[in-house]
Protein backbone atom coordinates (compact mmCIF):
# COMPACT_ATOMS: atom_id res chain seq x y z
CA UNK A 1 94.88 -118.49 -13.04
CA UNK A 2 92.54 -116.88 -15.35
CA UNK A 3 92.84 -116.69 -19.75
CA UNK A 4 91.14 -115.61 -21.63
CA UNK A 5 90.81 -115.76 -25.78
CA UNK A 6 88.46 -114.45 -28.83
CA UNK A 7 87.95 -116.26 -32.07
CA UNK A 8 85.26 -116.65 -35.22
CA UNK A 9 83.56 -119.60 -35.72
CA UNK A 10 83.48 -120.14 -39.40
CA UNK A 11 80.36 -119.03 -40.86
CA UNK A 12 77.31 -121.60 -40.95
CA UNK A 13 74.00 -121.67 -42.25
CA UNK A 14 70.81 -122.33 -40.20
CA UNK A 15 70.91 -125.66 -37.89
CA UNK A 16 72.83 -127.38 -35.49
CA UNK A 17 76.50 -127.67 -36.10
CA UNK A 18 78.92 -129.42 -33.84
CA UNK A 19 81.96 -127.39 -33.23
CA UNK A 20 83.51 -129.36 -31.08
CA UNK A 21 87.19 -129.74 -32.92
CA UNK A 22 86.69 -125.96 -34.60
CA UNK A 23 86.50 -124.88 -31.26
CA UNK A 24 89.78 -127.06 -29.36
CA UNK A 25 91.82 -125.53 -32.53
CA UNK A 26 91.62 -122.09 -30.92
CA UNK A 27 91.96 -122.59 -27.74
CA UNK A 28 95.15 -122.31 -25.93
CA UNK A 29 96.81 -125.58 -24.17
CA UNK A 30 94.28 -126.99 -21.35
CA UNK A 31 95.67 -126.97 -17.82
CA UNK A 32 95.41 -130.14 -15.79
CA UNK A 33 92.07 -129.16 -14.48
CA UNK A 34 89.74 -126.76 -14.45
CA UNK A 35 87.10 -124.98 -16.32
CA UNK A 36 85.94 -123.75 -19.69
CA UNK A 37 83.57 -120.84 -20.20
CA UNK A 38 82.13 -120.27 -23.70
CA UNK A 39 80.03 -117.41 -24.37
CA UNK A 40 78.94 -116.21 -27.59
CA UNK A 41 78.95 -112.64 -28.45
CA UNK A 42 74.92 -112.47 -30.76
CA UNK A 43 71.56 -112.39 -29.81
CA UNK A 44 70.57 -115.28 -33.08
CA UNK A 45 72.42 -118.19 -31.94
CA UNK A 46 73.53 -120.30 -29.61
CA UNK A 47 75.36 -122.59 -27.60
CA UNK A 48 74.76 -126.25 -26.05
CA UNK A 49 76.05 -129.83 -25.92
CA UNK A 50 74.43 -132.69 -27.38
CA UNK A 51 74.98 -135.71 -29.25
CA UNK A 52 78.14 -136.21 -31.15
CA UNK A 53 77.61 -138.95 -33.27
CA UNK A 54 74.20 -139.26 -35.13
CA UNK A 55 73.90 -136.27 -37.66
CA UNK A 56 70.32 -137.08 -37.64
CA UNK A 57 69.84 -135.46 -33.67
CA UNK A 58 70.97 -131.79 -34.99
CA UNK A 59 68.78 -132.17 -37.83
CA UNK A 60 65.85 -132.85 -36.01
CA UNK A 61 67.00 -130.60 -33.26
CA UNK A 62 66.82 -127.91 -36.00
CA UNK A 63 63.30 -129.18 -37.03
CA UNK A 64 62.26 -128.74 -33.14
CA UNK A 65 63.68 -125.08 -32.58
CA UNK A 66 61.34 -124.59 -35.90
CA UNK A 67 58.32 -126.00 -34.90
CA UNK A 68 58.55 -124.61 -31.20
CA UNK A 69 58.91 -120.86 -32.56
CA UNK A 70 57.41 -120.65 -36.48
CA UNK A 71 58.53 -117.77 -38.58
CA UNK A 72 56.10 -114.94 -39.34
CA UNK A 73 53.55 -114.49 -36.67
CA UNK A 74 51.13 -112.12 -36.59
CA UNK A 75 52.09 -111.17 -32.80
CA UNK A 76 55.85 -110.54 -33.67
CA UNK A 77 56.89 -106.50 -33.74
CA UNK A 78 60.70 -106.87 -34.59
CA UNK A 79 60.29 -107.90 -38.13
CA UNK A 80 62.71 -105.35 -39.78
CA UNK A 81 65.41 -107.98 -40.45
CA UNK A 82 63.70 -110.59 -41.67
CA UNK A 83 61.07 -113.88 -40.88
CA UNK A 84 64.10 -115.77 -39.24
CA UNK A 85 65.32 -112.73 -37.19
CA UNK A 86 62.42 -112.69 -33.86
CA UNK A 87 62.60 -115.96 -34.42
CA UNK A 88 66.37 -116.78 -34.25
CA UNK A 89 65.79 -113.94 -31.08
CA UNK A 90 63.67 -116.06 -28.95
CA UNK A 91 65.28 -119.78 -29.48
CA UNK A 92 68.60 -117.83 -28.67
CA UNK A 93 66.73 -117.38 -25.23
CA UNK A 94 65.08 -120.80 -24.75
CA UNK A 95 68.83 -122.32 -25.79
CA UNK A 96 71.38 -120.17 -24.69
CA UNK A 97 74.57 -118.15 -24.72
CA UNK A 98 77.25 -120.26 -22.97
CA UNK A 99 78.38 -123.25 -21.31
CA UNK A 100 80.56 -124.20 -18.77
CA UNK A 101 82.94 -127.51 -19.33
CA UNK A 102 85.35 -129.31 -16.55
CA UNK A 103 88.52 -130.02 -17.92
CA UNK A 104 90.44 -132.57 -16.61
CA UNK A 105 93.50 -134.80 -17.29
CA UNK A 106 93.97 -131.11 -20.00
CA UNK A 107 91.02 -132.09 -21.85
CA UNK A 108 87.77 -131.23 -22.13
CA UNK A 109 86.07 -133.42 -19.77
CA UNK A 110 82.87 -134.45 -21.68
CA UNK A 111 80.94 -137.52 -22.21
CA UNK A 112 81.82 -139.90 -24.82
CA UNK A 113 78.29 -138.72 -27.22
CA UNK A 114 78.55 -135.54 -26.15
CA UNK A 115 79.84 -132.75 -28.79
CA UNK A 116 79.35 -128.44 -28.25
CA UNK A 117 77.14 -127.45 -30.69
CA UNK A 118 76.67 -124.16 -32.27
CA UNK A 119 72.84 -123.05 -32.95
CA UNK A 120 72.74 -121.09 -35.68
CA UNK A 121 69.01 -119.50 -36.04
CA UNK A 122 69.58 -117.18 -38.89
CA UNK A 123 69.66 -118.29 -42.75
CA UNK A 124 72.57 -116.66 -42.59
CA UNK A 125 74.39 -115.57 -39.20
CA UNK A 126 77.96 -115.20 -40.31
CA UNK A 127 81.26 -116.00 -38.40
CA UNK A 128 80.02 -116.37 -35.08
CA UNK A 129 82.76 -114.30 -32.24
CA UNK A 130 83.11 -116.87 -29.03
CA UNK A 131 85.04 -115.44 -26.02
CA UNK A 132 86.74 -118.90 -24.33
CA UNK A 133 87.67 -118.09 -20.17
CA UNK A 134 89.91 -120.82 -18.99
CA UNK A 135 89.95 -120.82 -15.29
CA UNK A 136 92.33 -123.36 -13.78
């Protein structure tokens, strides 16, 4: 059996926020087992799992995704929305859109450090729309 739900994300500023609980509170009751797609519906953010615990690994996390793509390059050509908008384009790319999680025992089965994280790339990105597929 296949469901499938939309929801916002609450709006976040730039950096690495774990969504983890945000994210359980909207979807519907797990099955036994399973799977969980996530996909988020923008091009400046993004989607991944990473340590739950130590604030200080999304901080630096953030710090990386800024020092692997800088704002305001001379090569960039889409720079009509802003020095954080290419930008917030390409680590999009290098992070990515979704993520796939085995549920089991109607839980999400991940690791005990492990927490979904939402990317956010722009200053300002907004509520964030995630479509959630359960397929059990």
């Amino acid at each position: 059996m296949v469901s499938q739900t939309e929801f916002r994300l609450s709006p976040r500023h730039r950096g690495c926020h774990l969504v983890t609980a945000e994210i359980l509170r909207n979807l519907p009751p797990l099955p036994p087992a399973g799977l969980l797609h996530l996909f988020v519906r923008h091009t400046s953010c993004a989607l991944t799992i990473n340590e739950n615990a130590d604030p200080d690994v999304r901080s630096d996390l953030n710090r990386i995704f800024d020092h692997i793509v800088p704002e305001n390059q001379p090569y960039y050509d889409h720079t009509m929305e802003g020095a954080d908008d290419m930008p917030a384009h390409a680590k999009s790319t290098l992070a990515g859109v979704s993520l796939t999680i085995p549920i089991s025992a109607s839980r999400l089965n991940l690791g005990t450090w492990q927490g979904i994280y939402l990317c956010e790339f722009r200053d300002y990105g907004g509520a964030r729309s995630i479509v959630a597929t359960i397929i059990s």
